[in-house]
Protein backbone atom coordinates (compact mmCIF):
# COMPACT_ATOMS: atom_id res chain seq x y z
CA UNK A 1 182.76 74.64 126.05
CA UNK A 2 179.68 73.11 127.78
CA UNK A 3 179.47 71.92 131.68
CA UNK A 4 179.17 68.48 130.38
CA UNK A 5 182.30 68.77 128.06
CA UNK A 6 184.22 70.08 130.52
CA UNK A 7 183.42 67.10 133.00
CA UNK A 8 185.06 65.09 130.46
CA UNK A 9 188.04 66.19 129.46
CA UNK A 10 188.30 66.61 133.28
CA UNK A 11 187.90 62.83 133.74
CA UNK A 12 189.76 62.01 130.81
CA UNK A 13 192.89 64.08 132.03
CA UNK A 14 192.61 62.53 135.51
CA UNK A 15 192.74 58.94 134.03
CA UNK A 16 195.55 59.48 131.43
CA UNK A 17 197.26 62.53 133.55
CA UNK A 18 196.84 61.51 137.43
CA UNK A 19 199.52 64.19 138.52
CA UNK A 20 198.43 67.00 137.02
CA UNK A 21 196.34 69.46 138.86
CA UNK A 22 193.11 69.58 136.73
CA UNK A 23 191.82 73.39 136.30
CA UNK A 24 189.71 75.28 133.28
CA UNK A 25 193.07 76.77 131.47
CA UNK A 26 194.46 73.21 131.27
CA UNK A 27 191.03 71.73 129.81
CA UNK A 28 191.25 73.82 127.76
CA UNK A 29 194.53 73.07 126.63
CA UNK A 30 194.43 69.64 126.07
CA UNK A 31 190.60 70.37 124.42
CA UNK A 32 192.81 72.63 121.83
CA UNK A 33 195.52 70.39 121.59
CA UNK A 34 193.17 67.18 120.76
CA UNK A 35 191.82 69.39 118.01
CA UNK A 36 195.00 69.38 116.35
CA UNK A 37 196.23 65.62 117.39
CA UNK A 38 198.98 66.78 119.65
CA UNK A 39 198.60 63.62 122.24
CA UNK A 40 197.58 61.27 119.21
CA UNK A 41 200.19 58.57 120.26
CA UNK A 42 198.58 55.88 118.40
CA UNK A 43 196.30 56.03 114.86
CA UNK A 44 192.92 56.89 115.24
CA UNK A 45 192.14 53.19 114.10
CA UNK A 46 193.66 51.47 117.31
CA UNK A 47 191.28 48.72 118.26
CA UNK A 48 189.77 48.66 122.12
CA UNK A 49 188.34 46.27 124.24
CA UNK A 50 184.88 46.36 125.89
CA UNK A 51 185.28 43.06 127.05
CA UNK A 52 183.07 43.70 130.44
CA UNK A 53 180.37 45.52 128.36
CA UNK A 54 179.93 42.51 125.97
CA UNK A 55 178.43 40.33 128.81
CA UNK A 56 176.78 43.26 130.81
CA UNK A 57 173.01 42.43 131.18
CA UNK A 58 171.10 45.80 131.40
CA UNK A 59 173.93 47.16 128.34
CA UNK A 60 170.73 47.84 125.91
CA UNK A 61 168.84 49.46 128.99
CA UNK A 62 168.19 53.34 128.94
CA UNK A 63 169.31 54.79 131.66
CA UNK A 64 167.52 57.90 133.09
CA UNK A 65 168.32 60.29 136.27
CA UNK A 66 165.03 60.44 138.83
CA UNK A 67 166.35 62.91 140.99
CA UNK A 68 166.53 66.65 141.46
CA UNK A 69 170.34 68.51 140.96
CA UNK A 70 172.07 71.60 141.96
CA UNK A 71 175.08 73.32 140.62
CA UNK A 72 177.54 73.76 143.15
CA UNK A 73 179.94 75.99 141.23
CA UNK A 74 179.28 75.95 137.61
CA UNK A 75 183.33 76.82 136.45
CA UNK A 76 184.19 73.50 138.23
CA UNK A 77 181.12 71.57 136.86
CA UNK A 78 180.63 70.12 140.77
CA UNK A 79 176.76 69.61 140.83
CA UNK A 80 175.15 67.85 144.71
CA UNK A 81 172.09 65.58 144.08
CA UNK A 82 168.74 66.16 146.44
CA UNK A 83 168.10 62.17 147.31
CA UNK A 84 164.94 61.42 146.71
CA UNK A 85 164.61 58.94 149.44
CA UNK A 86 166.39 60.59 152.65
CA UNK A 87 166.79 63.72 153.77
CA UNK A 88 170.34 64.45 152.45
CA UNK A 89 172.38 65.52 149.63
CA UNK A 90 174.65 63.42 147.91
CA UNK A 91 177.94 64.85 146.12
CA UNK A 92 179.84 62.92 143.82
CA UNK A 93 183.25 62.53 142.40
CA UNK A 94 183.57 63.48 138.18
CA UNK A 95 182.58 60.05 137.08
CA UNK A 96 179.13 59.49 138.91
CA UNK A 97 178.73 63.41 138.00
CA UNK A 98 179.50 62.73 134.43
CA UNK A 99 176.89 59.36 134.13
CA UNK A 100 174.33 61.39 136.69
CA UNK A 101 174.40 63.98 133.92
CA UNK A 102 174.26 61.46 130.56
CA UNK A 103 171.02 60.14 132.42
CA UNK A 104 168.63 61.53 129.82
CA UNK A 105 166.88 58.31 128.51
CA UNK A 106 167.78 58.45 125.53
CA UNK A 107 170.83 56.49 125.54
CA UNK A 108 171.47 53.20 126.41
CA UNK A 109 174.53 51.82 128.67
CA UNK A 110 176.46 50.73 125.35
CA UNK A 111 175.93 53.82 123.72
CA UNK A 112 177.16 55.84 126.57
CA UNK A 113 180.24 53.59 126.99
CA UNK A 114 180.87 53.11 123.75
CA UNK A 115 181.10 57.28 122.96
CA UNK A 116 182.91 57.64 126.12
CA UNK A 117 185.77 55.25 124.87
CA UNK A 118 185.71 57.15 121.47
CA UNK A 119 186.37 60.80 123.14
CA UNK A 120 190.05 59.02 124.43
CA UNK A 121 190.80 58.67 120.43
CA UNK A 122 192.44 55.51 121.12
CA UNK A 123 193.99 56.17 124.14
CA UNK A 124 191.42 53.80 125.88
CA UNK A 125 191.98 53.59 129.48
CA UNK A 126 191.92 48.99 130.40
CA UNK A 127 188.91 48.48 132.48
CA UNK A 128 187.47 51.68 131.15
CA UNK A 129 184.42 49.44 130.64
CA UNK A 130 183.86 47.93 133.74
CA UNK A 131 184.82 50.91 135.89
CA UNK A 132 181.94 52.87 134.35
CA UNK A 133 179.14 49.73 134.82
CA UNK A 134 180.49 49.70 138.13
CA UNK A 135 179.94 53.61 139.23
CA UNK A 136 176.59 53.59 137.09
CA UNK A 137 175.57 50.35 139.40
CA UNK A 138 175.71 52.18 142.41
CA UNK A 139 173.89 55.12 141.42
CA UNK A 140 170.91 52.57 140.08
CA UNK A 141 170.86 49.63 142.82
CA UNK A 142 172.87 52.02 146.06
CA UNK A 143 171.72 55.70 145.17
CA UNK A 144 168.57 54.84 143.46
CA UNK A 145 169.10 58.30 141.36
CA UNK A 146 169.08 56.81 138.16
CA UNK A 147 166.65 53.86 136.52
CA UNK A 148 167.30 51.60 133.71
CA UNK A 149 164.36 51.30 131.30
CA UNK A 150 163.83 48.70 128.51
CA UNK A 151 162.64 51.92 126.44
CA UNK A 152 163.76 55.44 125.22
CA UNK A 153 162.14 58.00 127.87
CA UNK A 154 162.26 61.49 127.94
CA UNK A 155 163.41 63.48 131.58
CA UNK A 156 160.41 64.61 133.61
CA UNK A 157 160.51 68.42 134.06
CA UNK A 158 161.63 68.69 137.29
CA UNK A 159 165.12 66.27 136.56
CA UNK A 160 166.22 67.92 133.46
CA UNK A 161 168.08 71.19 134.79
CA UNK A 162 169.39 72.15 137.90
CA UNK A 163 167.14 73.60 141.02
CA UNK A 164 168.18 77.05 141.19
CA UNK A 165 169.80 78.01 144.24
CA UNK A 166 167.85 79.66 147.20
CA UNK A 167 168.62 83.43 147.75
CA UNK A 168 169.22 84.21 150.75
């Protein structure tokens, strides 16, 4: 299972799950279980709202990351980004992490939220919308890590994997 896919299901679990303790092995199980509709509750056909994403401005802007990443520790999918602007690092929480790391430019806003709300197979969380313009918001206007561009763009070089860590 990739990094990315793993983020995920992590967020996904979190949202639908908030008292489990989130690790690989139950990822994993809920991955498997998905795969056979074990947690369908509701048909596949079950009708969502994007209510928030309907009259978001920049939703048919491609969004792009425009700042360097490490890995913290790859089995938990924790990655620290190297602002570009200050001399710090700034480490996120799985959502931020999730749209820091969807920032290729080759997806616009609705895209992204749309195929986010399909991976929940109708188990759409209410605000699911607006909680992920929100987060994305900061890291474009706050963070400045990410840019919204009218056009599909591809990563520069130096944004599209993580810096590899120093040995020491």
């Amino acid at each position: 299972m990739s990094a990315l896919k793993m983020v995920l299901w992590r967020n996904a679990i979190s949202l639908s799950y908030p008292n489990i303790k989130v690790s690989k092995t139950v990822i994993q199980f809920f991955y498997i279980g998905s795969m056979f509709n074990f947690f369908r509750k509701k048909s596949k056909s079950a009708v969502y709202s994007l209510d928030a994403l309907a009259s978001y401005a920049n939703k048919d802007k491609y969004f792009v990351r425009v700042a360097r990443f490490m890995e913290l520790d790859a089995n938990q999918c924790t990655i620290t980004v190297i602002d570009p602007y200050a001399p710090r690092m700034i480490t996120m929480d799985s959502w931020p992490e999730t749209i820091f790391l969807n920032a290729t430019g080759q997806r616009t806003v609705k895209q992204f939220i749309e195929d986010t709300a399909e991976r929940y197979n109708g188990h759409i969380p209410s605000k699911l919308d607006s909680f992920i313009i929100s987060e994305l918001e900061k890291l474009v206007f706050e963070y400045r890590i990410i840019e919204l561009t009218d056009f599909p763009n591809a990563l520069q070089a130096q944004f599209e994997k993580p810096v590899p860590k120093s040995s020491k």
